[in-house]
N, C-alpha and C. Protein backbone atom coordinates (compact mmCIF):
# COMPACT_ATOMS: atom_id res chain seq x y z
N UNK A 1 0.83 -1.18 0.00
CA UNK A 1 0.00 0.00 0.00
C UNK A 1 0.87 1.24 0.00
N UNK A 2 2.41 1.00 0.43
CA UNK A 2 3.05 2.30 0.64
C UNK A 2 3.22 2.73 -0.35
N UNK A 3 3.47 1.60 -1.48
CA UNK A 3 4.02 2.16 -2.72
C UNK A 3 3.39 2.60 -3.51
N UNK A 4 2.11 2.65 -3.81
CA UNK A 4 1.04 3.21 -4.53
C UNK A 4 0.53 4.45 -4.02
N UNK A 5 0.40 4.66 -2.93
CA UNK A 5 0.72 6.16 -2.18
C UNK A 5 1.62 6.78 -2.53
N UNK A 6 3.08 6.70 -2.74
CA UNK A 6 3.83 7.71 -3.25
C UNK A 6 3.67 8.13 -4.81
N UNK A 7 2.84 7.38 -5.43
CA UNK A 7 2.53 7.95 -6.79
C UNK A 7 1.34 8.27 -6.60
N UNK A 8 0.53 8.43 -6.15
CA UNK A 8 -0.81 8.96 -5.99
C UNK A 8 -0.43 10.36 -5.78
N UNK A 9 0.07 10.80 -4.69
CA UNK A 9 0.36 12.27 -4.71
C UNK A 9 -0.57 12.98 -4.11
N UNK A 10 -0.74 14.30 -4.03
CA UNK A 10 -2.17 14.94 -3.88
C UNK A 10 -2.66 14.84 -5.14
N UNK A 11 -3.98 14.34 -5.17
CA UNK A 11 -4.77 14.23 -5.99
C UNK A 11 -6.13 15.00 -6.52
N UNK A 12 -6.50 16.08 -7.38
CA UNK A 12 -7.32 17.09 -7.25
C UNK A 12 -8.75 16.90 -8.41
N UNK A 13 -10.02 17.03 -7.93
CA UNK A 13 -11.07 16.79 -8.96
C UNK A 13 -10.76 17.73 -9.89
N UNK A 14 -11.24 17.47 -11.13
CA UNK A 14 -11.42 18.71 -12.22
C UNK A 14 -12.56 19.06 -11.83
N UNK A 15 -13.04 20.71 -12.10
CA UNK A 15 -14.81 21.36 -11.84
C UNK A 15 -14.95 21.27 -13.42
N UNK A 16 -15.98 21.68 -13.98
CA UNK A 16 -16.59 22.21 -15.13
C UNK A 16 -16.58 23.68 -14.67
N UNK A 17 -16.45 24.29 -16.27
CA UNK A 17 -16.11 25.52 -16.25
C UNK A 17 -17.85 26.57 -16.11
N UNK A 18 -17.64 27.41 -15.77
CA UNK A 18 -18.87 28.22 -15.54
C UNK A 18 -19.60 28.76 -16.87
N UNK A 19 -18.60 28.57 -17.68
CA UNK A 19 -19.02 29.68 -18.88
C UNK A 19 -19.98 28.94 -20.22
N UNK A 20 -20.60 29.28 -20.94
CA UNK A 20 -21.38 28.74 -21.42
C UNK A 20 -20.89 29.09 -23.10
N UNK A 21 -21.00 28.57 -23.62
CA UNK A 21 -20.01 28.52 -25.26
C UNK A 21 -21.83 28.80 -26.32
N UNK A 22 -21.64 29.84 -26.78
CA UNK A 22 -22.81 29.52 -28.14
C UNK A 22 -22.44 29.20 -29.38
N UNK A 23 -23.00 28.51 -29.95
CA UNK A 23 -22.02 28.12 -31.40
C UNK A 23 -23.02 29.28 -32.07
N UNK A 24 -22.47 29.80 -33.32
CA UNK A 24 -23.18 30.95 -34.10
C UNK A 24 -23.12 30.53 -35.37
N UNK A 25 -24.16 30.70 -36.26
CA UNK A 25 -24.98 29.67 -37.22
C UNK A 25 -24.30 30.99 -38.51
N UNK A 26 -23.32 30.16 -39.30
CA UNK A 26 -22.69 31.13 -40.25
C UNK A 26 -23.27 31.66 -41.49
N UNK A 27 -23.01 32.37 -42.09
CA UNK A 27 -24.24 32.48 -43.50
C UNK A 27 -23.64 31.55 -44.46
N UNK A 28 -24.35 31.32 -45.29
CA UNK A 28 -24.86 30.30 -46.34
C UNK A 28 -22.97 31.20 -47.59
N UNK A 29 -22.81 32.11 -47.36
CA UNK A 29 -21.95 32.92 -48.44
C UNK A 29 -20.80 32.43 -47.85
N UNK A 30 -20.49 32.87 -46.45
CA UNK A 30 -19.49 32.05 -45.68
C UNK A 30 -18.30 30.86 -45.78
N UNK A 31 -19.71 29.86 -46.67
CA UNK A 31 -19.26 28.43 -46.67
C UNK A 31 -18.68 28.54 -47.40
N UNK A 32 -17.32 27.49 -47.86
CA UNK A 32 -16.95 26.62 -49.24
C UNK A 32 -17.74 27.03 -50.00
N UNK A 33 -17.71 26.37 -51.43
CA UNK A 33 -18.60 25.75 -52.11
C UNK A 33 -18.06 24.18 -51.77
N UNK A 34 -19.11 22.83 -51.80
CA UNK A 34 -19.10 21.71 -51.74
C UNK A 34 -18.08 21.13 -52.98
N UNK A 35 -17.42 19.83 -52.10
CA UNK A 35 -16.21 19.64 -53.40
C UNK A 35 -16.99 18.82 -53.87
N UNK A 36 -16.52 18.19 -55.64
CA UNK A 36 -17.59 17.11 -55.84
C UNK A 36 -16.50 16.71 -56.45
N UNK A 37 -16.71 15.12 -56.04
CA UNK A 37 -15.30 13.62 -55.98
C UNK A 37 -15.40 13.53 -57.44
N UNK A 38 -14.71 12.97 -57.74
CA UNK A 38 -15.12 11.93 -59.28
C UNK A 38 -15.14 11.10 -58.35
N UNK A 39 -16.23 10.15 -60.13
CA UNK A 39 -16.11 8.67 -59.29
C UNK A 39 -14.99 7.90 -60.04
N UNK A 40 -14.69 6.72 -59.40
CA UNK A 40 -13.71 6.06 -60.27
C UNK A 40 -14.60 5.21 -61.27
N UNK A 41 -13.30 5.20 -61.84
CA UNK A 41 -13.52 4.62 -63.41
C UNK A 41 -13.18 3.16 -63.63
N UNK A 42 -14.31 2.36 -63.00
CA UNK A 42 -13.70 0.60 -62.80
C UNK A 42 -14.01 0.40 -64.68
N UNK A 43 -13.42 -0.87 -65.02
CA UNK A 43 -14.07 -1.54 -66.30
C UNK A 43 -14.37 -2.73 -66.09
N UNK A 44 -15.76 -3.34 -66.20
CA UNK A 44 -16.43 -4.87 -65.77
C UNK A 44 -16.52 -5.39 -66.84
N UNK A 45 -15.86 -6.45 -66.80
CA UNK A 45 -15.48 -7.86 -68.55
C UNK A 45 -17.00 -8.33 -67.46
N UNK A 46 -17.69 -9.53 -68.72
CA UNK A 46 -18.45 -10.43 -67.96
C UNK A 46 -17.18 -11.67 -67.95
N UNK A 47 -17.75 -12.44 -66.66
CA UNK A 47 -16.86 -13.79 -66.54
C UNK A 47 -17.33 -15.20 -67.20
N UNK A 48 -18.32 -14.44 -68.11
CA UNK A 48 -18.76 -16.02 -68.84
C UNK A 48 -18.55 -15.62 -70.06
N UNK A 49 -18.41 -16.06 -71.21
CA UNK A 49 -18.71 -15.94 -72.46
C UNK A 49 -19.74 -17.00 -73.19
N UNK A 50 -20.78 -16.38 -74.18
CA UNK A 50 -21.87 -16.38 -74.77
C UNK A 50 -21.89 -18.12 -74.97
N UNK A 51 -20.47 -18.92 -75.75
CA UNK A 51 -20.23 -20.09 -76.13
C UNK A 51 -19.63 -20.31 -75.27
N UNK A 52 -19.41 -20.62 -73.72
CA UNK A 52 -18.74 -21.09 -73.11
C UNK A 52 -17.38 -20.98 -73.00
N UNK A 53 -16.35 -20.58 -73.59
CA UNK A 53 -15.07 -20.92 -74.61
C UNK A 53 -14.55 -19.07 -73.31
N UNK A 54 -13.53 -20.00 -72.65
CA UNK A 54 -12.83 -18.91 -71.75
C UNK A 54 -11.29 -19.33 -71.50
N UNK A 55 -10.80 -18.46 -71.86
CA UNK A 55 -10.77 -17.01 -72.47
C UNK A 55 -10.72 -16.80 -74.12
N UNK A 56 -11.49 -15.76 -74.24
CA UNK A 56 -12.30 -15.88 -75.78
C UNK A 56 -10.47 -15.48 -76.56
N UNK A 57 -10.50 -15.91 -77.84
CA UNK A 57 -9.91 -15.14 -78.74
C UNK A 57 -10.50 -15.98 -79.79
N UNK A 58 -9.54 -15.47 -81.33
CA UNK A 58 -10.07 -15.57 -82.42
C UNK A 58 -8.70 -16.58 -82.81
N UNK A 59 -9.12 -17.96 -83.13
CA UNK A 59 -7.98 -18.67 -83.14
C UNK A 59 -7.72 -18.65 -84.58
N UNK A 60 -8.66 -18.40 -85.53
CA UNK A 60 -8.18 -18.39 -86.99
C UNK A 60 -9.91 -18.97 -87.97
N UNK A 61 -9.39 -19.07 -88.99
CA UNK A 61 -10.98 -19.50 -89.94
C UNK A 61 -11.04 -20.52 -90.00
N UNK A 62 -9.91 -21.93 -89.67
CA UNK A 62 -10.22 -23.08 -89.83
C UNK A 62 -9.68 -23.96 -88.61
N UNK A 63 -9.72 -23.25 -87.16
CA UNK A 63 -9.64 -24.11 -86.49
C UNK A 63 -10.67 -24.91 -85.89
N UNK A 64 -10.30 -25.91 -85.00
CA UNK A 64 -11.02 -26.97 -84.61
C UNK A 64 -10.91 -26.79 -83.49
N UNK A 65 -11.84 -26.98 -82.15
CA UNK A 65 -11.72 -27.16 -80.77
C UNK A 65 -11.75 -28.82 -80.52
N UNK A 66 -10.74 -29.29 -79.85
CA UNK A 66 -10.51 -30.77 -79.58
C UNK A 66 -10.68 -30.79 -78.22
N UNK A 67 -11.31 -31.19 -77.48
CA UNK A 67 -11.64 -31.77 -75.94
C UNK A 67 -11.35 -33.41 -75.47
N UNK A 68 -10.92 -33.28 -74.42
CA UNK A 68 -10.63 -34.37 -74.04
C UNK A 68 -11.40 -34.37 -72.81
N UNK A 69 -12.41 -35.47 -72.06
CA UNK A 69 -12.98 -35.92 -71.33
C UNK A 69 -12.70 -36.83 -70.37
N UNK A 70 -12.66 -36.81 -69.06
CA UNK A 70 -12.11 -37.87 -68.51
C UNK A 70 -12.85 -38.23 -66.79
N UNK A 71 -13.16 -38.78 -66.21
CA UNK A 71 -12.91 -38.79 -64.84
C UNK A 71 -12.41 -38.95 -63.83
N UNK A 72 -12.28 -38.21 -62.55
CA UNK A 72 -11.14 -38.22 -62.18
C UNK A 72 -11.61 -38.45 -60.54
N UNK A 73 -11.32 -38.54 -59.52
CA UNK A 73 -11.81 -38.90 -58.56
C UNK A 73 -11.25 -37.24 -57.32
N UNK A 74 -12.77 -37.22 -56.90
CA UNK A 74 -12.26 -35.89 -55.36
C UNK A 74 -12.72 -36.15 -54.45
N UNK A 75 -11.74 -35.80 -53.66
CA UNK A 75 -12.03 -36.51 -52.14
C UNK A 75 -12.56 -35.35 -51.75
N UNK A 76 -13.82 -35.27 -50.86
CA UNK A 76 -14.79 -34.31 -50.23
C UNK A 76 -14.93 -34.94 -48.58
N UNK A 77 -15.10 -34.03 -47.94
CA UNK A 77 -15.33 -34.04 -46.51
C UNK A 77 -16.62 -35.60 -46.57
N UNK A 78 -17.31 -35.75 -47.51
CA UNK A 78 -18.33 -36.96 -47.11
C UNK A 78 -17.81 -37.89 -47.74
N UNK A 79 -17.05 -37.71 -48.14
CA UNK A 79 -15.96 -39.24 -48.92
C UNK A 79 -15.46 -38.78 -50.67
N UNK A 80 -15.20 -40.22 -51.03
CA UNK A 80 -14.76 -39.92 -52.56
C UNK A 80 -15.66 -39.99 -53.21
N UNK A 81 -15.30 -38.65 -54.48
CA UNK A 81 -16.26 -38.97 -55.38
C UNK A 81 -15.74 -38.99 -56.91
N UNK A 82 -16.49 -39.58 -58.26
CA UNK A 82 -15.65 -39.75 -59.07
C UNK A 82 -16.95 -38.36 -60.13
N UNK A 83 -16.08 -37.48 -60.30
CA UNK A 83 -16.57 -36.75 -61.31
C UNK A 83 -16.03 -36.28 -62.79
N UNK A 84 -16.25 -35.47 -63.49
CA UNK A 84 -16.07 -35.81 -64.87
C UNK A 84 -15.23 -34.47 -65.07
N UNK A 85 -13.87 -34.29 -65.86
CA UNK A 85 -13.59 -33.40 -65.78
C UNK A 85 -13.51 -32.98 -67.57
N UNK A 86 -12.89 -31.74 -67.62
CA UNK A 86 -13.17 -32.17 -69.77
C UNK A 86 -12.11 -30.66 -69.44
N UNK A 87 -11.32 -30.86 -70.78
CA UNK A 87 -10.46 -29.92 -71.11
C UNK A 87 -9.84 -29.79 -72.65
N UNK A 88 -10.16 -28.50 -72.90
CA UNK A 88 -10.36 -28.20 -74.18
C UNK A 88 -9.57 -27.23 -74.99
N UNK A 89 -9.01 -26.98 -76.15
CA UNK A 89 -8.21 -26.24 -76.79
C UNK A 89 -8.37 -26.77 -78.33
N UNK A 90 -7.76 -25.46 -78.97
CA UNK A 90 -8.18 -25.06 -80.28
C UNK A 90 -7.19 -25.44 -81.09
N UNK A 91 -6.95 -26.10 -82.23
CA UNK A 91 -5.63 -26.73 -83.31
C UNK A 91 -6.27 -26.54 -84.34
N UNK A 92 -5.75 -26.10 -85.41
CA UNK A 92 -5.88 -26.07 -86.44
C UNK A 92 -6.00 -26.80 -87.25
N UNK A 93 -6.82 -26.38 -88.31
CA UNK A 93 -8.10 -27.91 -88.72
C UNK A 93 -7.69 -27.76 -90.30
């Protein structure tokens, strides 16, 4: 207990002050004018394309899309499962 007494010290309340503050309502001329932000300028691709076929380009006038199909097995929190996977690309026809 002694030691927390010597940092305590005399110790004094704060009062509140007597005086009373008015805020005063400025004129309208006073102000700024208001800033106005831009907005930003995002650009949104869609993430699907129309034929499925991602990421689109133009592979030529006589190519061919060749897919290969297969299944493959995934292990999931409720066990294994065997699902179908397919993967696809464009060669020239």
């Amino acid at each position: 207990m002694g030691l927390f007494s010597s940092f305590c010290g005399d110790a004094e309340a704060q009062t509140a002050g007597t005086e009373v503050r008015m805020a005063q309502a400025s004129s309208p001329e006073d102000a700024p004018p208001p800033r106005r932000r831009t907005q930003p300028r995002l650009r949104v691709t869609p993430y699907y394309t129309p034929d499925g076929v991602y990421p689109r380009y133009y592979p030529g006038p006589d190519a061919v899309r060749e897919c290969n199909a297969t299944y493959v097995q995934e292990y999931r929190p409720s066990g294994t499962v065997i699902v179908p996977h397919m993967h696809c690309y464009w060669r020239r026809g």
